[in-house]
C-alpha atoms as a PDB file:
ATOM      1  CA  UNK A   1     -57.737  14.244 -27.362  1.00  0.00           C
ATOM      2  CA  UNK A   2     -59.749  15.092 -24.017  1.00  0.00           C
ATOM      3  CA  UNK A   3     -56.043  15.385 -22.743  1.00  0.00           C
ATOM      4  CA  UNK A   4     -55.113  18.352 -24.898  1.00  0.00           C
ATOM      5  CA  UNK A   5     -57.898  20.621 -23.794  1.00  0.00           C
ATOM      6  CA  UNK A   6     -60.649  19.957 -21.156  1.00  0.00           C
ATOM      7  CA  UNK A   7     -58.960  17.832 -18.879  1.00  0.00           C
ATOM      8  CA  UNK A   8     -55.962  20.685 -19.008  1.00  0.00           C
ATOM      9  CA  UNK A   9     -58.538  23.131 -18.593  1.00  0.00           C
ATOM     10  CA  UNK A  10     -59.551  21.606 -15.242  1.00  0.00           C
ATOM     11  CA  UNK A  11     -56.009  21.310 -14.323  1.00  0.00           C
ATOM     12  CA  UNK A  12     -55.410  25.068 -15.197  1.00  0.00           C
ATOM     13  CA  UNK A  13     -57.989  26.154 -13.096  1.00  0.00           C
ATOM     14  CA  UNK A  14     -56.887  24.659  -9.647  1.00  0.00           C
ATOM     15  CA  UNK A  15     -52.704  25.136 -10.050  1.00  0.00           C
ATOM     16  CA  UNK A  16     -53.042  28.505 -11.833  1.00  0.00           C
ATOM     17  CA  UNK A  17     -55.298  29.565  -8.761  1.00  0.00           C
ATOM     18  CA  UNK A  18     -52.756  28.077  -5.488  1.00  0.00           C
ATOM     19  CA  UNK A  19     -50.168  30.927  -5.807  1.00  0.00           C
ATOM     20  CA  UNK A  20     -52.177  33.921  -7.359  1.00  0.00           C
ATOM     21  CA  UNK A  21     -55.423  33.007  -5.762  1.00  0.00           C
ATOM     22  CA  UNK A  22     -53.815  33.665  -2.040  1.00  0.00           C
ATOM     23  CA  UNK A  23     -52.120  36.760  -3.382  1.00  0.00           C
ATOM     24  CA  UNK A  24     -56.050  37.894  -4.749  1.00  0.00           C
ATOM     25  CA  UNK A  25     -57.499  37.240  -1.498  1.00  0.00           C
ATOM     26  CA  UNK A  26     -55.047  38.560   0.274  1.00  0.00           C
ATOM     27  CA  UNK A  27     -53.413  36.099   2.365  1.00  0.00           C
ATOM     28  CA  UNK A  28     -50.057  35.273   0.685  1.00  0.00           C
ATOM     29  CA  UNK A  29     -48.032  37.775   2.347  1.00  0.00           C
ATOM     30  CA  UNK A  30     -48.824  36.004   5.842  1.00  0.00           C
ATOM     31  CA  UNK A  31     -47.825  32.832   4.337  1.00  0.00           C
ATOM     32  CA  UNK A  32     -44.577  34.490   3.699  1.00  0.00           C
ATOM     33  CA  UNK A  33     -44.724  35.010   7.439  1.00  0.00           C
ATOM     34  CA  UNK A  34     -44.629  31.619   8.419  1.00  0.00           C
ATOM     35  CA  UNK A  35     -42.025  30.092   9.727  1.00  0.00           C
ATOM     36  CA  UNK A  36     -41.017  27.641   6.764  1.00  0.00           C
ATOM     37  CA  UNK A  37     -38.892  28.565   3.866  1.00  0.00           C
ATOM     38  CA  UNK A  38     -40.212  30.344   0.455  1.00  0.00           C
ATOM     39  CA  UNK A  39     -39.251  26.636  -0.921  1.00  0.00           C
ATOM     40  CA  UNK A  40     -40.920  24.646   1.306  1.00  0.00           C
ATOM     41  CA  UNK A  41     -43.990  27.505   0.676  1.00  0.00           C
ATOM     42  CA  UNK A  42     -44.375  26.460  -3.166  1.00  0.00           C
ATOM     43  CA  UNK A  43     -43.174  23.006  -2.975  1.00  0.00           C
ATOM     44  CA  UNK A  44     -45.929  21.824  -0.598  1.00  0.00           C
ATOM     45  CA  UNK A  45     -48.466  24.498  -2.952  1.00  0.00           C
ATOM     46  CA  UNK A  46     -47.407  22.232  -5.893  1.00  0.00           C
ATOM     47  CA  UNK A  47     -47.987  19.050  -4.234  1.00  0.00           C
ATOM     48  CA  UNK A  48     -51.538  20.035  -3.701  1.00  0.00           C
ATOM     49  CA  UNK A  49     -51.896  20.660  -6.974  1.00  0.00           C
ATOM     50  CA  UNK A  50     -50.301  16.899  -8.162  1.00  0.00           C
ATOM     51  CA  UNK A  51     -52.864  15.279  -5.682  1.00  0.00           C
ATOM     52  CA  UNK A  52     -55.629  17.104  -7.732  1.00  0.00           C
ATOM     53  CA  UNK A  53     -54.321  15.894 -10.659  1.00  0.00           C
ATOM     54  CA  UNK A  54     -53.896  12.837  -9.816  1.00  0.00           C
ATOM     55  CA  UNK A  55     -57.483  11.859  -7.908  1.00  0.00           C
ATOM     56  CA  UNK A  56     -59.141  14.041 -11.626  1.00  0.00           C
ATOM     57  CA  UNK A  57     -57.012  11.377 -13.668  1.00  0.00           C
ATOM     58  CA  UNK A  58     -57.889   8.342 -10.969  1.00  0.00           C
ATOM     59  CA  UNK A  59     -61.490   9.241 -11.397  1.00  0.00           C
ATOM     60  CA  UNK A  60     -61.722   9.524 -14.939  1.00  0.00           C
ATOM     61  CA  UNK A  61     -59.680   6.036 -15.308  1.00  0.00           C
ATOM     62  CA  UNK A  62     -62.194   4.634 -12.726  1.00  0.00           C
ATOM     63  CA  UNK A  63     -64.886   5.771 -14.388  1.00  0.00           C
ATOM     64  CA  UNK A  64     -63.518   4.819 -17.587  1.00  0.00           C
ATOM     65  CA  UNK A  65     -63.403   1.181 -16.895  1.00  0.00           C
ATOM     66  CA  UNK A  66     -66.314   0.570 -14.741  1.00  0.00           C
ATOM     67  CA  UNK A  67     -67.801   2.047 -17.674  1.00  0.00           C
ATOM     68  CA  UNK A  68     -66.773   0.237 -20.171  1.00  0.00           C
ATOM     69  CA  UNK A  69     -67.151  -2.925 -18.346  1.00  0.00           C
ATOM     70  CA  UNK A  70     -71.313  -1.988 -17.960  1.00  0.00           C
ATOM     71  CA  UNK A  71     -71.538  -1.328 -21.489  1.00  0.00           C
ATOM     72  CA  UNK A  72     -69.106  -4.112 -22.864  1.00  0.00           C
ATOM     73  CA  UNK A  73     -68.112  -6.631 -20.520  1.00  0.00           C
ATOM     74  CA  UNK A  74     -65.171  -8.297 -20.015  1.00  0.00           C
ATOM     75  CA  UNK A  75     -63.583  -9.311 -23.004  1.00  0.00           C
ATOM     76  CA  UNK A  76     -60.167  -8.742 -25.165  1.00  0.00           C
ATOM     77  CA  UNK A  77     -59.627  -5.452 -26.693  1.00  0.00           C
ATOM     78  CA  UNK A  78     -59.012  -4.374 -30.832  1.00  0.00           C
ATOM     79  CA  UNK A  79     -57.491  -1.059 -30.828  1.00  0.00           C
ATOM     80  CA  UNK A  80     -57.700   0.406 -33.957  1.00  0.00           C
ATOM     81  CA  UNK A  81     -53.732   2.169 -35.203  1.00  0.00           C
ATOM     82  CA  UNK A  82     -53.381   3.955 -38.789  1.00  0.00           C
ATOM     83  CA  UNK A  83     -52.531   0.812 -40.477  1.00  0.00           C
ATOM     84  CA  UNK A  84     -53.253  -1.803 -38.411  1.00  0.00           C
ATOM     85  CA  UNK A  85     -55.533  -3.585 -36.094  1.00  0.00           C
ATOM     86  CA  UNK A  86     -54.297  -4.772 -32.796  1.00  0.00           C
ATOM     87  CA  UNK A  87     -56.039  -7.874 -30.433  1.00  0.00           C
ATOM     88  CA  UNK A  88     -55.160  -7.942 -26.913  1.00  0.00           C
ATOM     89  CA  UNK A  89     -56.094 -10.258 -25.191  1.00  0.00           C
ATOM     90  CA  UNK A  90     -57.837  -9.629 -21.718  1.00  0.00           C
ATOM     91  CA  UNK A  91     -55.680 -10.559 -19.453  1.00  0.00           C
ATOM     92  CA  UNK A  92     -52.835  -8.315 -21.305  1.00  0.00           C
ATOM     93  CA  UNK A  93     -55.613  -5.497 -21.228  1.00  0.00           C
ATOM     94  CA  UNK A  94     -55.667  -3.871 -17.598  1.00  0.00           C
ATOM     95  CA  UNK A  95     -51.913  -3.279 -16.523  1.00  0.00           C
ATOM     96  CA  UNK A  96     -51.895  -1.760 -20.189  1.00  0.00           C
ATOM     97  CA  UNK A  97     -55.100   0.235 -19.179  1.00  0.00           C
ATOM     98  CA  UNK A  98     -53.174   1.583 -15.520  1.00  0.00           C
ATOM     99  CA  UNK A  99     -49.816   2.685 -17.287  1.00  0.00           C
ATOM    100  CA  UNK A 100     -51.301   4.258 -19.244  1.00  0.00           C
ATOM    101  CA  UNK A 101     -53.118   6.720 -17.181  1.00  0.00           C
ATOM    102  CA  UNK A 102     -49.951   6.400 -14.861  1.00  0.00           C
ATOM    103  CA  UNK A 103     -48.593   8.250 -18.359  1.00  0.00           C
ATOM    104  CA  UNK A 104     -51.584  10.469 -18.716  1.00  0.00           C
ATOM    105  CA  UNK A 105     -51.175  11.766 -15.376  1.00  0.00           C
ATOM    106  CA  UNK A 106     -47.689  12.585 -15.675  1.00  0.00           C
ATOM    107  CA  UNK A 107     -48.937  14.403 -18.714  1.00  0.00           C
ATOM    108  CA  UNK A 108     -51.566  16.289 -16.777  1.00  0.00           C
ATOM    109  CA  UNK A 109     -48.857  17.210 -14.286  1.00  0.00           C
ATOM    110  CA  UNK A 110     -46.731  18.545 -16.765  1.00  0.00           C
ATOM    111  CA  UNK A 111     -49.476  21.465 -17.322  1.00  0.00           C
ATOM    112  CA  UNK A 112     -49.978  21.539 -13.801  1.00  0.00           C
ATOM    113  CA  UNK A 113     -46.516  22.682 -13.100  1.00  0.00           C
ATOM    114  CA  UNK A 114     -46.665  25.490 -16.074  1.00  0.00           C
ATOM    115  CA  UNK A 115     -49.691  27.248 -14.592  1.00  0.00           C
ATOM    116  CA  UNK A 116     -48.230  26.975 -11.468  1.00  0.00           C
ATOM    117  CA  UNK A 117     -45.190  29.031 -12.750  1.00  0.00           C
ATOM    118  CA  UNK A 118     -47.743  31.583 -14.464  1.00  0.00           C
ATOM    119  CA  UNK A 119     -49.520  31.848 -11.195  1.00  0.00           C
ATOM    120  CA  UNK A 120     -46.443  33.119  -8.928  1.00  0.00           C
ATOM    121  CA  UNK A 121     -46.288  36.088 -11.722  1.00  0.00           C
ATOM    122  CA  UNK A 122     -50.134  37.026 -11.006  1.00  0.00           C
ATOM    123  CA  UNK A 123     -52.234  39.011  -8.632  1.00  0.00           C
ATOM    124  CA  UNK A 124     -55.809  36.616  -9.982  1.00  0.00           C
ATOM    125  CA  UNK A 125     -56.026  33.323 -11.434  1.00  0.00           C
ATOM    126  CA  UNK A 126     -57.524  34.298 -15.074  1.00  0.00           C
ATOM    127  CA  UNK A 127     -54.154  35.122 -15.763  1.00  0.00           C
ATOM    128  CA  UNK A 128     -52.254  31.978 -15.341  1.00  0.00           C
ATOM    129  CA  UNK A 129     -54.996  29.942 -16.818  1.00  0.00           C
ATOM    130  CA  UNK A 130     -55.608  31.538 -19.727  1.00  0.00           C
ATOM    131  CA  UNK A 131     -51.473  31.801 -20.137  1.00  0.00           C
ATOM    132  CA  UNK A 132     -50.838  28.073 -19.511  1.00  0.00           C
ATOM    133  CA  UNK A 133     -53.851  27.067 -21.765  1.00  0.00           C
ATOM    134  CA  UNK A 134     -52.771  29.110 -24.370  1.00  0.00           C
ATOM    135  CA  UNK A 135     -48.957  27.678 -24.042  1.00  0.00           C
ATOM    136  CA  UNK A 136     -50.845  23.935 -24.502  1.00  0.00           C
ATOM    137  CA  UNK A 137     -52.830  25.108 -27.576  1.00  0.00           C
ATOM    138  CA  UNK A 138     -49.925  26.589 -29.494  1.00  0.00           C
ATOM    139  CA  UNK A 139     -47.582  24.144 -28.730  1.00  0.00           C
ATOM    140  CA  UNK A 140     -50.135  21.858 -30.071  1.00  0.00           C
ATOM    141  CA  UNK A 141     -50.639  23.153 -33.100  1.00  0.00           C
ATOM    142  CA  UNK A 142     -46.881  23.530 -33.160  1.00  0.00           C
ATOM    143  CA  UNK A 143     -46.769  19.706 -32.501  1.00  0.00           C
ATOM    144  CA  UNK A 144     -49.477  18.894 -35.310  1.00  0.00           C
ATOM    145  CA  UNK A 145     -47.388  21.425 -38.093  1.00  0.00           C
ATOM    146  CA  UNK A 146     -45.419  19.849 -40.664  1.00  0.00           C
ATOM    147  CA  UNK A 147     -43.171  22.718 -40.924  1.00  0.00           C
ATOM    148  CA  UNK A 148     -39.455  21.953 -41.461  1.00  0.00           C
ATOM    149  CA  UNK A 149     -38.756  25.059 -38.959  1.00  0.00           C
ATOM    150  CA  UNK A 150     -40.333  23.488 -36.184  1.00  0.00           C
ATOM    151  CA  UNK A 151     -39.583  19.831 -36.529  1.00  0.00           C
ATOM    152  CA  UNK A 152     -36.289  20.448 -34.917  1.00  0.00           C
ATOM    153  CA  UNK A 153     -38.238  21.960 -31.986  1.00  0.00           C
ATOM    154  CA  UNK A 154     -40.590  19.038 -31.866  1.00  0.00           C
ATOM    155  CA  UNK A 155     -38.938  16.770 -30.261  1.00  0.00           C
ATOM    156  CA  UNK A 156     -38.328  19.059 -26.928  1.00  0.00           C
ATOM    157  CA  UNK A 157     -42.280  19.958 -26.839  1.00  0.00           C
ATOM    158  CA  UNK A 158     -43.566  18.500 -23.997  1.00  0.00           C
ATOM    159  CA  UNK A 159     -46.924  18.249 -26.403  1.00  0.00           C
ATOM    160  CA  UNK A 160     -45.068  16.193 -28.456  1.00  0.00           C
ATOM    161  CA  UNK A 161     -45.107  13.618 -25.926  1.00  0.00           C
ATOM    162  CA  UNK A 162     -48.388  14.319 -23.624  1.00  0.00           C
ATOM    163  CA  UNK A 163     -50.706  10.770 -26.153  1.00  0.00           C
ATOM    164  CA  UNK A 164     -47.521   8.984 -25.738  1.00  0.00           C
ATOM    165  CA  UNK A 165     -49.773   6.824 -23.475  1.00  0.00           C
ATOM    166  CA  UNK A 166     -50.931   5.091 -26.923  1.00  0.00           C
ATOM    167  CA  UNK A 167     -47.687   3.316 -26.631  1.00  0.00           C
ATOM    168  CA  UNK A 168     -48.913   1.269 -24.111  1.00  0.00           C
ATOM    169  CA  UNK A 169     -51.907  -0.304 -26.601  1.00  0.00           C
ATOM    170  CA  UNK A 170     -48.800  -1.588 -29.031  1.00  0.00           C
ATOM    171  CA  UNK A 171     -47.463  -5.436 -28.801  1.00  0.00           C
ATOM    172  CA  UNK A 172     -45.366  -5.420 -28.235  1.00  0.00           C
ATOM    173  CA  UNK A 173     -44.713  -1.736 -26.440  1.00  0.00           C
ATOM    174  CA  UNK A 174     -41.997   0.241 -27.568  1.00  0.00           C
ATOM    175  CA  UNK A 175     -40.644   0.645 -23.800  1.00  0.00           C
ATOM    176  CA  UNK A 176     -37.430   3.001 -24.295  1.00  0.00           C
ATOM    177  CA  UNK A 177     -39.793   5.417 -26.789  1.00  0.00           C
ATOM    178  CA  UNK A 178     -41.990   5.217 -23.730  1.00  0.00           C
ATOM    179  CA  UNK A 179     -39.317   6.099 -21.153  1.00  0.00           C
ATOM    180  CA  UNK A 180     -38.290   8.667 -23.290  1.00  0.00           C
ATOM    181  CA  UNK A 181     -41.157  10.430 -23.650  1.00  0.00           C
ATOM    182  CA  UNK A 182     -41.747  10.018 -19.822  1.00  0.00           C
ATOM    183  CA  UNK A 183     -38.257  11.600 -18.689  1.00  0.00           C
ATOM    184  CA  UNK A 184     -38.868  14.683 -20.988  1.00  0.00           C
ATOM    185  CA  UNK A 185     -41.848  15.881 -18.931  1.00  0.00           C
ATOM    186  CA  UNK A 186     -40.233  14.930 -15.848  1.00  0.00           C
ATOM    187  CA  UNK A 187     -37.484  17.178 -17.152  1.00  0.00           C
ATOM    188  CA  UNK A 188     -40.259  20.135 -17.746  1.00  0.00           C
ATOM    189  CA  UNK A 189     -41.904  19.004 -14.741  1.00  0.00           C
ATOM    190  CA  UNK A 190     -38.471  19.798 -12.744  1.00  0.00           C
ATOM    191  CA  UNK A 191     -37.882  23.034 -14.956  1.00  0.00           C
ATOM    192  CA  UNK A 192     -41.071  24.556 -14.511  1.00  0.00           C
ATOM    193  CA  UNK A 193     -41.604  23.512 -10.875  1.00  0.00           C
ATOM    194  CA  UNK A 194     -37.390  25.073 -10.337  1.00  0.00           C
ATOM    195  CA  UNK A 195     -38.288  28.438 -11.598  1.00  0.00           C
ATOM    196  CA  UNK A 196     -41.348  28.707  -9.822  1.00  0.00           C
ATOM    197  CA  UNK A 197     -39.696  28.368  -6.907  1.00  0.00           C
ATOM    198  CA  UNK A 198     -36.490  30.602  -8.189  1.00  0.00           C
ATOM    199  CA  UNK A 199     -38.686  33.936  -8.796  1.00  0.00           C
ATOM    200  CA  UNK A 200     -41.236  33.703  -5.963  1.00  0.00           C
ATOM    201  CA  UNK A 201     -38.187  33.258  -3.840  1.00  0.00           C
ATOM    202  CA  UNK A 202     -37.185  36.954  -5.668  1.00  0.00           C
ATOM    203  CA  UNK A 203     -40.799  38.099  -5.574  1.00  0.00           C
ATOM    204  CA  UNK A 204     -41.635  40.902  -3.310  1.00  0.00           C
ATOM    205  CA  UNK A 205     -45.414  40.424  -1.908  1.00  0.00           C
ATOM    206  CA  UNK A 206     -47.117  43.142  -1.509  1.00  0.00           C
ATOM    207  CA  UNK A 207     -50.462  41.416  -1.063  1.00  0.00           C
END
C-alpha cells in the first residue's frame, strides 16, 4: 500500500511544484514569453514530471529486486491471495516482476497528472499537493467503502484500479481485467493532463 500514500506523496511534491513553483518564484510569466505555444509550455512541464516518476518507480523496482535477491536468492516465488496460495516458478517470476511496476508507474503517473492540474490553479506548491493528496486519500477510502451509493462510482475511480498490478502475480493473469484497468488511467491521465492545458491556456499570469 506504499502506492496509496508515500510514494504519491513524493510524486505530489515534484508535479504539484512545475507549474505553481515558477509562478512562486516568479518566472512563469517569461515562460509565457517564449516563443513556443501555452501547449507545448505544459506538455513538455508534464513530461518532466513522468520522467520523475518514472526513474522514483525504476529505482524502487531496482532496489526492490537487488534486494530481495541479497536477502533471498534466486528461487520461485509463493504469493500469498485471500484464499489461495500461488507458486511461480522462477523463470515465470521477473517479466511478472517488470509489468508490474510498468503498471505501478502508470499508476504513479495518474497522480502525477492531477497535481499537475492543481498546480496551474496555484501561486505555491502546498496547494496542489495537499489538494491532489487529499483527492488520493478520499477516493481511497471511497474505493475501500462498501456503500451501495458509491459502488456505482467505483468502477470510474482511478483508485479503484492504481494495485491492479497484483494481477500480474495470478496464473494465469487475467489480461483484459488488466488492460482495463490500464486504459482507465490512461483515460484520467489524458483528462487531467487536457484540462491542464485547457485553463492555463485561459489563465492570465500575473506572476
Amino acid at each position: 500500500h506504499t502506492l496509496l500514500v508515500h510514494v504519491p506523496l513524493l510524486i505530489c511534491l515534484v508535479a504539484g511544484d512545475v507549474v505553481a513553483g515558477e509562478a512562486n518564484m516568479g518566472t512563469l510569466r517569461l515562460l509565457v514569453t517564449k516563443p513556443i505555444s501555452r501547449t507545448q509550455l505544459m506538455l513538455s512541464k508534464f513530461f518532466a514530471a513522468s520522467i520523475y516518476t518514472l526513474l522514483l518507480l525504476t529505482f524502487m523496482a531496482v532496489m526492490g529486486l537487488l534486494g530481495s535477491i541479497a536477502l533471498f536468492g534466486i528461487s520461485d516465488l509463493m504469493v500469498q491471495k485471500s484464499d489461495m496460495f500461488i507458486l511461480l516458478d522462477r523463470s515465470d517470476v521477473l517479466w511478472r516482476y517488470v509489468a508490474a511496476y510498468g503498471f505501478a508507474a502508470l499508476s504513479m503517473i495518474t497522480v502525477a497528472s492531477i497535481a499537475f492540474l492543481f498546480s496551474v490553479f496555484a501561486d505555491n506548491s502546498i496547494g496542489p499537493i495537499v489538494a491532489a493528496m487529499s483527492v488520493v486519500i478520499v477516493m481511497t477510502i471511497l474505493t475501500t467503502m462498501d456503500i451501495p451509493i458509491f459502488n456505482v462510482l467505483k468502477p470510474f475511480l482511478f483508485t479503484n484500479h492504481m494495485l491492479n498490478w497484483k494481477g500480474f502475480f495470478d496464473n494465469p493473469v487475467d489480461l483484459p481485467e488488466v488492460l482495463k484497468s490500464a486504459s482507465i488511467l490512461l483515460l484520467h491521465i489524458v483528462l487531467f493532463v487536457s484540462l491542464a492545458v485547457y485553463f492555463f491556456r485561459k489563465k492570465d499570469v500575473l506572476s
